[in-house]
Protein backbone atom coordinates (compact mmCIF):
# COMPACT_ATOMS: atom_id res chain seq x y z
CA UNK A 1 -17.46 -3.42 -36.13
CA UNK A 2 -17.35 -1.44 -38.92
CA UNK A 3 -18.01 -4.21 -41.74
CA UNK A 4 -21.05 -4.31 -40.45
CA UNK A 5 -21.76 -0.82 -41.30
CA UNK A 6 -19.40 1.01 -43.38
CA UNK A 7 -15.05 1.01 -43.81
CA UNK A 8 -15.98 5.12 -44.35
CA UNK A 9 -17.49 6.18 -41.09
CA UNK A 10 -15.38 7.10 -38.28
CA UNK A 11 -15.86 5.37 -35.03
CA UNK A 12 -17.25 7.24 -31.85
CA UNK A 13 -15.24 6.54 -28.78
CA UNK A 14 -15.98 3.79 -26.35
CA UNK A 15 -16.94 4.42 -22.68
CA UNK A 16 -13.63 2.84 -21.41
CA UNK A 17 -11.91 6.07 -24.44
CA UNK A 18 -13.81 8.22 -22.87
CA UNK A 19 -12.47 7.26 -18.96
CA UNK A 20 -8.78 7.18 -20.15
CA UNK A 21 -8.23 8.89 -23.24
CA UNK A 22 -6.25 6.73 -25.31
CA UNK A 23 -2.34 7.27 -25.96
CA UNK A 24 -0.50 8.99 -29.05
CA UNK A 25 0.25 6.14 -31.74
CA UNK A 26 3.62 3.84 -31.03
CA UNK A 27 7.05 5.39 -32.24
CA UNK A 28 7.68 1.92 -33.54
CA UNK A 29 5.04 2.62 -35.93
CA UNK A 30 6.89 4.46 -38.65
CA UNK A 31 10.55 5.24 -39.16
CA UNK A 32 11.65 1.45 -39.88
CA UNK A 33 14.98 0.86 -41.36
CA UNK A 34 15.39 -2.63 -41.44
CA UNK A 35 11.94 -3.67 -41.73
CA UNK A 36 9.72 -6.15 -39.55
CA UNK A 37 12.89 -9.00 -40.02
CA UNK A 38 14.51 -10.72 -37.05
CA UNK A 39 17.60 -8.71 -38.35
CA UNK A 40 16.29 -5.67 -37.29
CA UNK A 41 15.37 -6.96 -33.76
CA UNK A 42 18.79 -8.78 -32.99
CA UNK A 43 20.62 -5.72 -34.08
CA UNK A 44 18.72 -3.22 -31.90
CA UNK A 45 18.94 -5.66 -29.26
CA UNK A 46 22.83 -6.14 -29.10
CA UNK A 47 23.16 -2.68 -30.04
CA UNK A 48 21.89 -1.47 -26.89
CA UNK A 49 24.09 -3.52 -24.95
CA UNK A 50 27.43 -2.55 -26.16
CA UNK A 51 27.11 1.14 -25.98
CA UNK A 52 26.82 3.72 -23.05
CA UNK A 53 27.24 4.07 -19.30
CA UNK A 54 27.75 1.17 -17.84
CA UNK A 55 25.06 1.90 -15.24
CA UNK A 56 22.05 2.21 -18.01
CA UNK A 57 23.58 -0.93 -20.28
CA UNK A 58 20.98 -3.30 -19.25
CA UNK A 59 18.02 -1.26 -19.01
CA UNK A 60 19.05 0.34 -22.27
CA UNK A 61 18.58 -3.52 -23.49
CA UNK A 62 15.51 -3.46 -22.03
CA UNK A 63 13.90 -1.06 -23.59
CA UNK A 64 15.62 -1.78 -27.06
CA UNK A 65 13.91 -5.32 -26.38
CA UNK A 66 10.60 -4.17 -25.63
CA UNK A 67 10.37 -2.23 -28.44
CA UNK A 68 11.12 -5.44 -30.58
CA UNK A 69 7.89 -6.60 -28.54
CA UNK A 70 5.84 -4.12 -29.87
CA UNK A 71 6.83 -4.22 -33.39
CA UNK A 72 5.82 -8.00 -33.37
CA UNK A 73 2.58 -6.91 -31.36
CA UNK A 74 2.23 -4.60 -34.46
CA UNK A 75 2.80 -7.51 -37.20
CA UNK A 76 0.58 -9.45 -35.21
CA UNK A 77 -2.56 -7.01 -35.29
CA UNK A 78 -1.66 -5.89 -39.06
CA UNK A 79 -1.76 -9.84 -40.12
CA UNK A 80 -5.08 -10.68 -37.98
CA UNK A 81 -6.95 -7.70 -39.84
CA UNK A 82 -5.61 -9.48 -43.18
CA UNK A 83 -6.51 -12.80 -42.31
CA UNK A 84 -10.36 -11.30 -41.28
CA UNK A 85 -10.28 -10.10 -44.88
CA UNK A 86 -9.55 -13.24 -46.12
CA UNK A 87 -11.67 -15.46 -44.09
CA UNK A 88 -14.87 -13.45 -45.54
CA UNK A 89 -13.88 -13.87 -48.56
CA UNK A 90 -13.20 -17.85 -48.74
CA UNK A 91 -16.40 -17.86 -47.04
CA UNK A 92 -18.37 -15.83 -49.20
CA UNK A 93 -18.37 -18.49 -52.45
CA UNK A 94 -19.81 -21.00 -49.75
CA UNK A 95 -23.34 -22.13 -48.74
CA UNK A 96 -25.44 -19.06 -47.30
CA UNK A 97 -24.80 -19.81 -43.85
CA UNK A 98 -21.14 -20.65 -43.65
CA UNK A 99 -20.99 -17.00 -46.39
CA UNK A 100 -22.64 -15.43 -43.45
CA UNK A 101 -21.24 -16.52 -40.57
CA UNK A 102 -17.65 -16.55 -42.44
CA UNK A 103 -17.99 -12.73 -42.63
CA UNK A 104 -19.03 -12.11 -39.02
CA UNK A 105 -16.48 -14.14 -37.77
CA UNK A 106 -14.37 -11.76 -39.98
CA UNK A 107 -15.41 -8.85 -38.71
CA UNK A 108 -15.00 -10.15 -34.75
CA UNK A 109 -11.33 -11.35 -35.91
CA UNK A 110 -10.84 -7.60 -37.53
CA UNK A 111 -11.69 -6.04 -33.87
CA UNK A 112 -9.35 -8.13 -32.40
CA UNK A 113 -6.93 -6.98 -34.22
CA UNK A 114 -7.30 -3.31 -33.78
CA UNK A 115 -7.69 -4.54 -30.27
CA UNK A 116 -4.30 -5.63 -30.61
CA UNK A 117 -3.22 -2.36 -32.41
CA UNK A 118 -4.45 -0.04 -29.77
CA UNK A 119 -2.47 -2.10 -27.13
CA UNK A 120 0.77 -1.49 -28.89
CA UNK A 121 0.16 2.47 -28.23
CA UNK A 122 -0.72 2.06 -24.71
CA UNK A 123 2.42 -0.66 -24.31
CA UNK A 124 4.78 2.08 -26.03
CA UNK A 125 3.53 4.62 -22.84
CA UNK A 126 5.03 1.95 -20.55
CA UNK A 127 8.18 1.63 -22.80
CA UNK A 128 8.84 5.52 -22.46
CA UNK A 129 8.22 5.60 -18.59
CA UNK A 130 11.30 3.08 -18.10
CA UNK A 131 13.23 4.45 -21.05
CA UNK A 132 12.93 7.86 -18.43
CA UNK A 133 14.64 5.69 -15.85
CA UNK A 134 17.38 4.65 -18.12
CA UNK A 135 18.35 8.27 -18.69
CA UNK A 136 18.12 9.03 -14.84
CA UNK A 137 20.99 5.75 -14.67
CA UNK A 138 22.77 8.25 -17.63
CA UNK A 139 23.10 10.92 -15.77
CA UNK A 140 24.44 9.27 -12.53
CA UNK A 141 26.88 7.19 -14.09
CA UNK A 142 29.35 10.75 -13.94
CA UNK A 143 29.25 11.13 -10.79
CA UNK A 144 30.15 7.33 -9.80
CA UNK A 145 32.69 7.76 -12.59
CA UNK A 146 33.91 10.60 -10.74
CA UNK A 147 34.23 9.16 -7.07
CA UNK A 148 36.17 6.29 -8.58
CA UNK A 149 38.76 8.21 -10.28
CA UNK A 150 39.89 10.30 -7.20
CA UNK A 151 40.00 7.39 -5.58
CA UNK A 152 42.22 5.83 -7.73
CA UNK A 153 44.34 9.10 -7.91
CA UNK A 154 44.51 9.23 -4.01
CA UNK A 155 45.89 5.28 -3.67
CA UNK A 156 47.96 5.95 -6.46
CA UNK A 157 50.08 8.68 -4.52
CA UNK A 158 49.90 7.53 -1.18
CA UNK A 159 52.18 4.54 -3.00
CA UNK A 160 54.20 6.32 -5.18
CA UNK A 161 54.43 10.05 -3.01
CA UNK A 162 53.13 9.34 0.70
CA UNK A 163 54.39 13.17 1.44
CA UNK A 164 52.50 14.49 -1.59
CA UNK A 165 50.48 18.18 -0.66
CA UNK A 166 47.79 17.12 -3.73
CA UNK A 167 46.83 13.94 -1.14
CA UNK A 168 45.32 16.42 0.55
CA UNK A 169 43.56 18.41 -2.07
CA UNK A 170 42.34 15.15 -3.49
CA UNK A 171 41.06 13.99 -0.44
CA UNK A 172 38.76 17.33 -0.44
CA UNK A 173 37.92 16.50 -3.81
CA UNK A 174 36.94 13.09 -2.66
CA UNK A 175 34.30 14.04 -0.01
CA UNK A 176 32.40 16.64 -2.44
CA UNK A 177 32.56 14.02 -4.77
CA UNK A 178 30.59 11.31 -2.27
CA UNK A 179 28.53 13.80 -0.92
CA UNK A 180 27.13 14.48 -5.13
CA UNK A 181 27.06 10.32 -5.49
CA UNK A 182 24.90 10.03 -1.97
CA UNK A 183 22.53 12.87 -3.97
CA UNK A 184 22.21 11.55 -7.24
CA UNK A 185 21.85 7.75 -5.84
CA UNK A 186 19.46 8.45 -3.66
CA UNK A 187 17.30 10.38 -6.36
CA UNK A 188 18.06 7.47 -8.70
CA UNK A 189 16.42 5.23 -6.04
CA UNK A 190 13.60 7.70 -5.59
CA UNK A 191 12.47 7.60 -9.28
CA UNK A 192 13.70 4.37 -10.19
CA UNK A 193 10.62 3.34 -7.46
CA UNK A 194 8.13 6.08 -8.70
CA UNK A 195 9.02 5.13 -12.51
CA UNK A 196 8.81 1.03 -12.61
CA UNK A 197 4.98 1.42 -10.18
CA UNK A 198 3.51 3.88 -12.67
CA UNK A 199 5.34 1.84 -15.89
CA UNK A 200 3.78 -1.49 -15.20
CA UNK A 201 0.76 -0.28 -13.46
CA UNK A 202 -0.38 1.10 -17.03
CA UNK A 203 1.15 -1.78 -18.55
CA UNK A 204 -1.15 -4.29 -16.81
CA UNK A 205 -3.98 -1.45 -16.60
CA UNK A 206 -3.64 -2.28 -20.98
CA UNK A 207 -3.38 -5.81 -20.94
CA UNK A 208 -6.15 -6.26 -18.82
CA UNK A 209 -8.64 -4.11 -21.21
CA UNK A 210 -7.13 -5.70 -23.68
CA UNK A 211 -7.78 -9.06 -22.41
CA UNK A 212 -11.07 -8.29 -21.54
CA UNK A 213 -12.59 -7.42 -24.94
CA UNK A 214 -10.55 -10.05 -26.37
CA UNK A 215 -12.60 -12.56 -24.08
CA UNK A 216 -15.95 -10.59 -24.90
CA UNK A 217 -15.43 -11.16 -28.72
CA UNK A 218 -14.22 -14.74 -27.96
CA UNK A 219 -17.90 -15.58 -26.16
CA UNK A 220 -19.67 -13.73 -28.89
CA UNK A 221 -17.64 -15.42 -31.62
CA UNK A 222 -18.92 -18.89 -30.05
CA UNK A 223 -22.86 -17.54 -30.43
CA UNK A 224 -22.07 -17.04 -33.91
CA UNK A 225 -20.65 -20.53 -34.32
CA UNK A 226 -24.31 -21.89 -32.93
CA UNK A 227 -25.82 -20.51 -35.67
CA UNK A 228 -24.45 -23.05 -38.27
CA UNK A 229 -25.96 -26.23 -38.66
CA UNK A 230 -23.93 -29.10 -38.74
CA UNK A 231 -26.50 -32.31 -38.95
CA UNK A 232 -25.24 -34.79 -41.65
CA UNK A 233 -27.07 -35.10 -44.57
CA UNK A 234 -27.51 -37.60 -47.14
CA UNK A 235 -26.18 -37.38 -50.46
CA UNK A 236 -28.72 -35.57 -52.72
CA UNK A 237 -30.46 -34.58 -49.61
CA UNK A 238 -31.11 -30.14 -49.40
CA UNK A 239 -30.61 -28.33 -46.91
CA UNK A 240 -33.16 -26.28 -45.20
CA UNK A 241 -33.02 -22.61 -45.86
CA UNK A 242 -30.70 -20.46 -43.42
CA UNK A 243 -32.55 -18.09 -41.88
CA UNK A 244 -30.24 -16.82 -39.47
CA UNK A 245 -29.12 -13.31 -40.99
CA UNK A 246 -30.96 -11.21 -38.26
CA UNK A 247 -29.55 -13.20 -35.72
CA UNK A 248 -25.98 -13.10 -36.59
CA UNK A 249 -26.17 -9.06 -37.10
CA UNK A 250 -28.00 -8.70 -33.54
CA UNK A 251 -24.71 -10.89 -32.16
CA UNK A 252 -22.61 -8.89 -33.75
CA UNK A 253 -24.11 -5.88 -32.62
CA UNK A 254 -24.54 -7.12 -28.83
CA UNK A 255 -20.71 -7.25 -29.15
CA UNK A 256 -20.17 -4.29 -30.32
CA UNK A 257 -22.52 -2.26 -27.66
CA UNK A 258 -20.21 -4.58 -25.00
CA UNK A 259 -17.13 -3.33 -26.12
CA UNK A 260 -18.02 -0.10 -26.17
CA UNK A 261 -19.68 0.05 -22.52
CA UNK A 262 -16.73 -1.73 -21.05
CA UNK A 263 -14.83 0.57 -18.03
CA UNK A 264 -12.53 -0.84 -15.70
CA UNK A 265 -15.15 -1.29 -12.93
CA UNK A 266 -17.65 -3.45 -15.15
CA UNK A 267 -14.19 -6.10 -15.73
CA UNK A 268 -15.01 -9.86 -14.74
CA UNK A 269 -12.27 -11.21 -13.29
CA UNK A 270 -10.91 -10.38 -10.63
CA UNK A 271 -7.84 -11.35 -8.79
CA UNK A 272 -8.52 -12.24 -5.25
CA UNK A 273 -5.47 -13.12 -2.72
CA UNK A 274 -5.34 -15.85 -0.30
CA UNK A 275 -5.77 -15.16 3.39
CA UNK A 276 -1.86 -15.24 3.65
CA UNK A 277 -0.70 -13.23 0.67
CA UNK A 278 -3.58 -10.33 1.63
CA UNK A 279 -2.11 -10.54 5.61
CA UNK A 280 1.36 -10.30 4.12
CA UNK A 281 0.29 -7.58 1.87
CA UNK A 282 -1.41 -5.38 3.84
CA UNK A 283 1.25 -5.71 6.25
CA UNK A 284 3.82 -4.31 3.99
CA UNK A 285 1.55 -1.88 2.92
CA UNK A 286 1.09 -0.71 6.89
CA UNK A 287 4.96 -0.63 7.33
CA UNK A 288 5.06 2.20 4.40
CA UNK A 289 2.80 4.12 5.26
CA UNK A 290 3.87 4.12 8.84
CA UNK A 291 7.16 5.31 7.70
CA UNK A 292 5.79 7.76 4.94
CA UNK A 293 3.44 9.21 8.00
CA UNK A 294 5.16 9.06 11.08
CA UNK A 295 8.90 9.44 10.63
CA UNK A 296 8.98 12.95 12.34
CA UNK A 297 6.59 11.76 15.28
CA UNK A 298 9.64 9.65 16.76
CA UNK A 299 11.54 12.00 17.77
CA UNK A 300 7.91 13.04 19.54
CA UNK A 301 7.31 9.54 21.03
CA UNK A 302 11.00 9.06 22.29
CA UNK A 303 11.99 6.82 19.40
CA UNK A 304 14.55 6.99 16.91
CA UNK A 305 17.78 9.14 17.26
CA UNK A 306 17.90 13.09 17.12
CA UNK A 307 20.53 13.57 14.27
CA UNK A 308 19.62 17.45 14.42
CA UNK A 309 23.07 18.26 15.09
CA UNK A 310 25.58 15.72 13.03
CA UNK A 311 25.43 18.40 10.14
CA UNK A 312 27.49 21.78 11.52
CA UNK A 313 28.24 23.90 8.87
CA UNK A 314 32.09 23.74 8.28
CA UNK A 315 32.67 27.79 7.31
CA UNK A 316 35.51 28.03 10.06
CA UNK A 317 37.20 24.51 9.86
CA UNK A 318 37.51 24.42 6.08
CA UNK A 319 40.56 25.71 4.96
CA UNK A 320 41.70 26.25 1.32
CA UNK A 321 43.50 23.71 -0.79
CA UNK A 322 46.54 26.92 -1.07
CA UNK A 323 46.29 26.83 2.84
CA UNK A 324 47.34 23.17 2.71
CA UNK A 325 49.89 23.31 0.22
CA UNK A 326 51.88 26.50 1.92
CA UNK A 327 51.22 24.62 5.38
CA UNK A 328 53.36 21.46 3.83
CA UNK A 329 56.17 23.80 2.38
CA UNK A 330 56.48 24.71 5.54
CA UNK A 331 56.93 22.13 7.21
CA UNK A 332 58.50 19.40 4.84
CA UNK A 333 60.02 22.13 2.22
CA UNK A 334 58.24 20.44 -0.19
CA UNK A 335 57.56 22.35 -3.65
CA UNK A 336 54.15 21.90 -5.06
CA UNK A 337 52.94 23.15 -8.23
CA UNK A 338 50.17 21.10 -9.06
CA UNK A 339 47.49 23.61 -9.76
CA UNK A 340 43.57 21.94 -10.38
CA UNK A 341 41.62 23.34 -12.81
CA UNK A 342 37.87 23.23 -12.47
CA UNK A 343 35.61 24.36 -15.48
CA UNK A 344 32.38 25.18 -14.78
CA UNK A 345 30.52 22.41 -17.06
CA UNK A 346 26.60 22.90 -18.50
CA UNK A 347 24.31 21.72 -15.39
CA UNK A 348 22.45 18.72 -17.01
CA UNK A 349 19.32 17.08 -15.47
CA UNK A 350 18.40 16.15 -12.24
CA UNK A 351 20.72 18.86 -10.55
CA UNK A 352 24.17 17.25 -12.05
CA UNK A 353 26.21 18.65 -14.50
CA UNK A 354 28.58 17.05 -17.34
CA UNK A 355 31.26 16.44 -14.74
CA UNK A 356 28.61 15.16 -12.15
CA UNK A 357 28.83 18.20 -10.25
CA UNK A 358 26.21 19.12 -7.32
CA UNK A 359 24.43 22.45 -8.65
CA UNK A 360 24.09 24.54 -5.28
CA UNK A 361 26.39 27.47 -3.96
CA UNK A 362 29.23 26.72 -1.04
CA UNK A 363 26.76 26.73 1.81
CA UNK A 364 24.97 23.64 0.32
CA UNK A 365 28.85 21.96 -0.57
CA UNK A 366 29.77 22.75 3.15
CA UNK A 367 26.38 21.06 4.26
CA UNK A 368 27.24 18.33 2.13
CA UNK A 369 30.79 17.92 3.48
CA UNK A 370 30.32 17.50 6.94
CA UNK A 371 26.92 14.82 6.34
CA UNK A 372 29.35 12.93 3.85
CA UNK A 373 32.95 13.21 6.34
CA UNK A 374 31.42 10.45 8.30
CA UNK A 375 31.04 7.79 5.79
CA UNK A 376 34.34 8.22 4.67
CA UNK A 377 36.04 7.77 7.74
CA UNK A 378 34.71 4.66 8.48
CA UNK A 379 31.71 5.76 10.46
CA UNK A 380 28.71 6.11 7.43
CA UNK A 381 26.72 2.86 6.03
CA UNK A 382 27.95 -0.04 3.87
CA UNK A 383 26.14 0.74 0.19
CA UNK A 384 25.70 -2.46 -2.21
CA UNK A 385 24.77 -5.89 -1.72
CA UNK A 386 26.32 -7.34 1.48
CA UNK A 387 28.36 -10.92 0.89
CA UNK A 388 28.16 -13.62 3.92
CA UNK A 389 31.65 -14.96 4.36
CA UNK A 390 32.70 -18.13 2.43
CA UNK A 391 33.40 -20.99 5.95
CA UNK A 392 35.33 -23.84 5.16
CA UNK A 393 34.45 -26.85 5.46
């Protein structure tokens, strides 16, 4: 409120500031190239879309989107404080209680809108928690990249050279490589969980603050609006004197002592599930925990199955990819050259490197191999959405 007092003076933080400190200012707030146009957005927007791992293209959009979000939010706040501005002043050459009410009405429309502006830096904090997830896709994408080309390789021999010693080699290749996708999918799932719950809980932990005060300045706006008096008068007929100036400035300053006491605990509504969606809820809620709690008490309580023993280290059975290749010489007279050249890559983040690579010496690869062996041979989990089959009619 700081018409009311001074533009100089800096403002002490507010009780709900003081609770959770507010955010670093939004990225989108400097740094424009193409201004606050539609241009700008569209481009960003389709921009994000056409470029990258295929994994991360949509969220990529996503984010690209939202940040077109908060440069509007942005526009919007900027233009509210202007059109405060301007309200006091058409007010001002009026009658002395429209000049007076025209100016507090100005200065509630002004706290909206660095209401609004605040919100933009706490909206750009849930922005950067899923732009975190869209990296995490980045840095999978390798790996499934990976899986897909020795694949392809493998089929692409068994047609053209069924007797082929690299089949062999390739095949190797093929279960490290599905052992490193089970890894980095299952961390992508881990975070992609963690991420979204923490992104959109302080998402909606902003917009309802922001909502809040927004409805606080609304009811305190309508006081104000009480003070004017609107009976008809007669032409040539005066007006009686407006003696309302320590009213409106005790409104105002109600309002201001509101928004500044407001925490999360004092907020008024609330939103209360019916009977069936808090059952449903709290029955979801039970299954997690049961399963965050007590999944090494089955094997206690007789349930589950003991897969202790499904992962034996494979230090004797593995034999070398030169092993295989002399072994088919021998016994087909087959001449293999085909030499595979692995270069160590830079280990990126999340325990992958460049190539996709699991970081992790050949006890953890062996480990990997023999929990991984069974899903390619038929006997591991179907991954990805499952189809029902298509019946004739």
């Amino acid at each position: 409120m700081h018409r009311t007092y001074s533009m100089r003076s800096t403002r002490a933080p507010t009780a709900s500031q003081i609770q959770n400190p507010p955010p670093p200012p939004s990225s989108t707030k400097s740094g424009r190239l193409f201004g606050r146009g539609g241009f700008g957005h569209a481009l960003r927007r389709n921009a994000a879309g056409a470029f990258g791992p295929d994994l991360a293209k949509k969220l990529s959009q996503l984010v690209k989107m939202e940040k077109n979000v908060m440069r509007s939010l942005e526009l919007v706040a900027k233009e509210r404080m202007e059109v405060a501005h301007q309200l006091s002043q058409w007010g001002e050459a009026g009658d002395e209680d429209v000049s007076d009410i025209t100016d507090k009405l100005g200065v509630l429309l002004y706290e909206i809108g660095e209401l609004e502006d605040q919100y933009v830096d706490r909206y750009d904090q849930y922005r950067v928690t899923m732009k975190s997830i869209r990296n995490i896709e980045a840095s999978v994408q390798p790996s499934r990249d990976r899986k897909q080309k020795i694949t392809d390789q493998i089929a692409q021999l068994k047609y053209k050279e069924p007797n082929s010693p690299k089949i062999v080699v390739l095949e190797q290749e093929l279960v490290r490589a599905e052992a490193e996708s089970l890894v980095a999918e299952a961390q992508l799932s881990n975070i992609t969980r963690e991420k979204v719950k923490a992104a959109y809980a302080y998402q909606f932990d902003a917009l309802r603050e922001h909502s809040e005060k927004v409805a606080i300045i609304a009811g305190y706006g309508k006081h104000l609006l009480e003070l004017i008096d609107d009976t008809p008068v007669t032409p040539g007929e005066t007006r009686p004197a407006y003696d309302g100036y320590e009213a409106s400035k005790a409104i105002i300053q109600d309002c201001e002592d509101a928004l500044t006491n407001w925490v999360t605990q004092n907020a008024a509504v609330s939103s209360k599930l019916s009977t069936r969606s808090r059952t449903l809820s709290q029955r979801r809620r039970n299954n997690i925990k049961a399963r965050s709690e007590g999944g090494g008490q089955h094997l206690i309580q007789g349930q589950g199955h003991d897969l202790s023993a499904q992962d034996q280290p494979l230090h004797d059975a593995w034999v070398s990819a030169g092993h295989h290749q002399h072994q088919h010489q021998h016994e087909y007279g087959v001449d293999g050259d085909e030499e595979e050249d692995e270069d160590d890559e830079e280990v990126g983040e999340h325990g992958l490197n460049e190539k996709g690579h699991l970081v992790g010496g050949d006890d953890e690869l062996s480990h990997s191999v023999a929990g991984t062996d069974a899903s390619l041979n038929g006997g591991g989990e179907h991954r990805g959405r499952n189809h029902d089959p298509v019946v004739a009619a």
